[in-house]
Protein backbone atom coordinates (compact mmCIF):
# COMPACT_ATOMS: atom_id res chain seq x y z
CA UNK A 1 181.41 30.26 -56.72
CA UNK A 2 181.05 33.07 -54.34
CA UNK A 3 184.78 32.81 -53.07
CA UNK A 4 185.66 32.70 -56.38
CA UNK A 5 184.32 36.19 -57.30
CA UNK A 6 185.32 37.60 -53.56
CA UNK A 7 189.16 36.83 -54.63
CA UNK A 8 188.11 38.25 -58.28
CA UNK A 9 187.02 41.30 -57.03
CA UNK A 10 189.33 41.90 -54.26
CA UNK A 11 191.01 44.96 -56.30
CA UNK A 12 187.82 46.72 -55.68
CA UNK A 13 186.77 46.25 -52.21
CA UNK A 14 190.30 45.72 -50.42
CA UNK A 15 191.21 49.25 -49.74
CA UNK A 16 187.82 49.76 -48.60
CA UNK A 17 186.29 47.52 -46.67
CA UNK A 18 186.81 44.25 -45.12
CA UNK A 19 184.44 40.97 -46.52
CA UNK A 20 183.02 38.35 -43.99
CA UNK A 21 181.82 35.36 -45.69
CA UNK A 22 178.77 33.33 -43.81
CA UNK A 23 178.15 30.53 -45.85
CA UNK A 24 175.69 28.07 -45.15
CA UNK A 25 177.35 24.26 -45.39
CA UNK A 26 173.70 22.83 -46.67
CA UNK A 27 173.23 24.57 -49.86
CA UNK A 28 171.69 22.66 -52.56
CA UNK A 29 172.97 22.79 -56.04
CA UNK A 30 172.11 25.49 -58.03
CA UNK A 31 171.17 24.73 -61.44
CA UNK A 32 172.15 28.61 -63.28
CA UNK A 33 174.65 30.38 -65.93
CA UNK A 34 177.45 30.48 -64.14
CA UNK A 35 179.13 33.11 -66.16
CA UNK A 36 175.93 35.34 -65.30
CA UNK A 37 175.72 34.76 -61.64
CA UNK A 38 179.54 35.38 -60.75
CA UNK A 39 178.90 38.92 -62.97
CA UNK A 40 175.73 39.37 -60.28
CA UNK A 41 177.48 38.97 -57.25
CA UNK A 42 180.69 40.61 -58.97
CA UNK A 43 177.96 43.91 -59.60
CA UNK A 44 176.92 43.49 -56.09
CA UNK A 45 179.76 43.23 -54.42
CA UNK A 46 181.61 46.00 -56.46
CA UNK A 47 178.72 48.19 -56.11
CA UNK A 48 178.93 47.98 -52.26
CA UNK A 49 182.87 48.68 -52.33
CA UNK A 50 182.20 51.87 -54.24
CA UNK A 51 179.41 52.77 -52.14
CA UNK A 52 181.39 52.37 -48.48
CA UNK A 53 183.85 54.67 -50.29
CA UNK A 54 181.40 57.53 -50.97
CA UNK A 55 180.54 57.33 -47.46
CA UNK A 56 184.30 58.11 -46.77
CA UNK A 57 184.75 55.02 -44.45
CA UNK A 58 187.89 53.84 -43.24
CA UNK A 59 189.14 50.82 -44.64
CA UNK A 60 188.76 49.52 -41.06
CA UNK A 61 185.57 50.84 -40.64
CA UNK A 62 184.30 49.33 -44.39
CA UNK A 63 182.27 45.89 -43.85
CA UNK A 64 181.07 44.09 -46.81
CA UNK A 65 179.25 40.63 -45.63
CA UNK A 66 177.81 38.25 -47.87
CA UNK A 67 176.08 35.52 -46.25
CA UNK A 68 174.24 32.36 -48.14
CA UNK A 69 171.17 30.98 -46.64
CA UNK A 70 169.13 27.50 -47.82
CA UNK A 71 165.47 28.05 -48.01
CA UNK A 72 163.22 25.05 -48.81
CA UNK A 73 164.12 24.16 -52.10
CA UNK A 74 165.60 28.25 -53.08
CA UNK A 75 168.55 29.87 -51.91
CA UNK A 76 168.85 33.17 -50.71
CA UNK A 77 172.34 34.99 -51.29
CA UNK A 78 172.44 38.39 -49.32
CA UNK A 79 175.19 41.38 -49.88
CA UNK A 80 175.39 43.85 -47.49
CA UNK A 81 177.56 46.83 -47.09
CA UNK A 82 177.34 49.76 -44.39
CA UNK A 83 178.16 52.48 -47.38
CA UNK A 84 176.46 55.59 -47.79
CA UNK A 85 172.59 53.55 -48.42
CA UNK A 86 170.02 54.61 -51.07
CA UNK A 87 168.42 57.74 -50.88
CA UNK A 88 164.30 57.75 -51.40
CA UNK A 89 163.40 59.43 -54.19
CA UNK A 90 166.17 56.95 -56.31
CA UNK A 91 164.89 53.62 -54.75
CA UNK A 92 162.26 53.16 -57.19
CA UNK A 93 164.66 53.30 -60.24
CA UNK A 94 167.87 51.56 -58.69
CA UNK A 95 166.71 48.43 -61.29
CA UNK A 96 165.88 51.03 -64.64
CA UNK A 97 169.00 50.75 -67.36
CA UNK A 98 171.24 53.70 -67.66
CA UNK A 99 170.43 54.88 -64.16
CA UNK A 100 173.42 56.23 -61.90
CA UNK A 101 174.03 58.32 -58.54
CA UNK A 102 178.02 58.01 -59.82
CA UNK A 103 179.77 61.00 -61.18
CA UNK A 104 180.28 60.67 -65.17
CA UNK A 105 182.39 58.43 -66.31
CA UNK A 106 182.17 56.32 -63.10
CA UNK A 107 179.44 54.12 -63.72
CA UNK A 108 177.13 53.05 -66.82
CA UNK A 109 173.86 52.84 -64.96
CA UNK A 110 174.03 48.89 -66.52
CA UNK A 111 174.85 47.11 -63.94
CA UNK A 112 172.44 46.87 -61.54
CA UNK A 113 169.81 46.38 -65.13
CA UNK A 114 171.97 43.56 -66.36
CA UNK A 115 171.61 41.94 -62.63
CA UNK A 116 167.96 42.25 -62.64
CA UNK A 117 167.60 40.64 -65.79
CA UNK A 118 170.71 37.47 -65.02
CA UNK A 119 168.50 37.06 -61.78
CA UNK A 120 164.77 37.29 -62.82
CA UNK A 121 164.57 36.53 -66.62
CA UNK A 122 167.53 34.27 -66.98
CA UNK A 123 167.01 32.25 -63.96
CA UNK A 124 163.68 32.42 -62.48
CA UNK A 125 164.51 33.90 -59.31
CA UNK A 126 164.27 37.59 -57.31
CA UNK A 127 165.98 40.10 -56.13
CA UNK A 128 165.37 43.09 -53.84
CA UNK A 129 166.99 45.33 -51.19
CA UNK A 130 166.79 46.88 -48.08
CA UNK A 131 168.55 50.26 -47.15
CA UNK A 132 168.86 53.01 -45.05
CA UNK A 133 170.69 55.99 -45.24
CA UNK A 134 174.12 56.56 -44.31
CA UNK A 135 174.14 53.20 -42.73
CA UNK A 136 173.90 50.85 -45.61
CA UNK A 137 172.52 48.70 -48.04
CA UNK A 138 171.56 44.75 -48.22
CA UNK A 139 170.59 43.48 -51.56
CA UNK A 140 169.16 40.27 -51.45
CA UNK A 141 168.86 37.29 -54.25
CA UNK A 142 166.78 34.07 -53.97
CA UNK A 143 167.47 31.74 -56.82
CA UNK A 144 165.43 28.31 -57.47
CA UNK A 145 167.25 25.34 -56.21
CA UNK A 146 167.17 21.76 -56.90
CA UNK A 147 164.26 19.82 -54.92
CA UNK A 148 164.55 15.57 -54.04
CA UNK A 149 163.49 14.99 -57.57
CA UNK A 150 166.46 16.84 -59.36
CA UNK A 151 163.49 19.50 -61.16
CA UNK A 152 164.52 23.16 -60.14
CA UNK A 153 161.40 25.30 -58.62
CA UNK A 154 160.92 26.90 -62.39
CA UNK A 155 160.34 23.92 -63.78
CA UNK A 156 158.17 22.02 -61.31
CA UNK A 157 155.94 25.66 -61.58
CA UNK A 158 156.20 25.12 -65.72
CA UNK A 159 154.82 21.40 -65.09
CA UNK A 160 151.88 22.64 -62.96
């Protein structure tokens, strides 16, 4: 699924940056929308494409890495870009609908909403970020897995 949007949204990141893919071989299925989750990681990786060009990289100097990790019975996807990074005082309301840093007519100030919502509400999962300024950004996304029964995590919590 992951490829799938990286080839997708190659028109976006290719004259920017360059993407490494570190996939882990184990991951379990992943009961979700599938629809909903390529449009997350299609928001997150477009969003860190757009953000290594604000911070005027190089397309040789652009990296874009998204890396897949099993965690007990979750899975955590992580997106990280070395783009311009969040500044402070707009951490707090990089989640809130209609917020944007872009110039008008750039960006909606949706995306990054509708993510939070696909990744939360719709699926029972999280998702957070770390960042630093002028060296980059890593948003991170733990969805529920599958366990040895076949339940997912939301519905095992649901049944307790």
């Amino acid at each position: 699924m992951l490829s799938n949007v990286i080839v997708i949204s190659r028109n976006e990141w290719k004259h920017h940056a360059q993407i490494t893919e570190k996939f882990d071989p184990e991951i379990p299925h992943i009961p979700c929308h599938i629809n909903e989750i390529n449009q997350v990681f299609l928001n997150l990786i477009v969003n860190a494409a757009q953000s290594i060009q604000t911070a005027g990289r190089k397309p040789d100097e652009g990296d874009i890495t998204v890396k897949t990790t099993s965690l007990d019975d979750s899975i955590l996807i992580s997106i990280s870009d070395n783009g311009t990074g969040i500044e402070k005082e707009n951490r707090s309301k990089v989640f809130n609908p209609f917020f944007t840093t872009k110039e008008v007519g750039k960006g909606t100030g949706q995306g990054l909403s509708i993510t939070h919502d696909i990744v939360t509400v719709r699926h029972g999962g999280r998702i957070w970020f770390e960042t630093q300024v002028n060296k980059g950004t890593t948003f991170h996304v733990l969805l529920p897995g599958e366990d040895r029964t076949g339940n997912t995590t939301v519905e095992k919590q649901k049944a307790n």
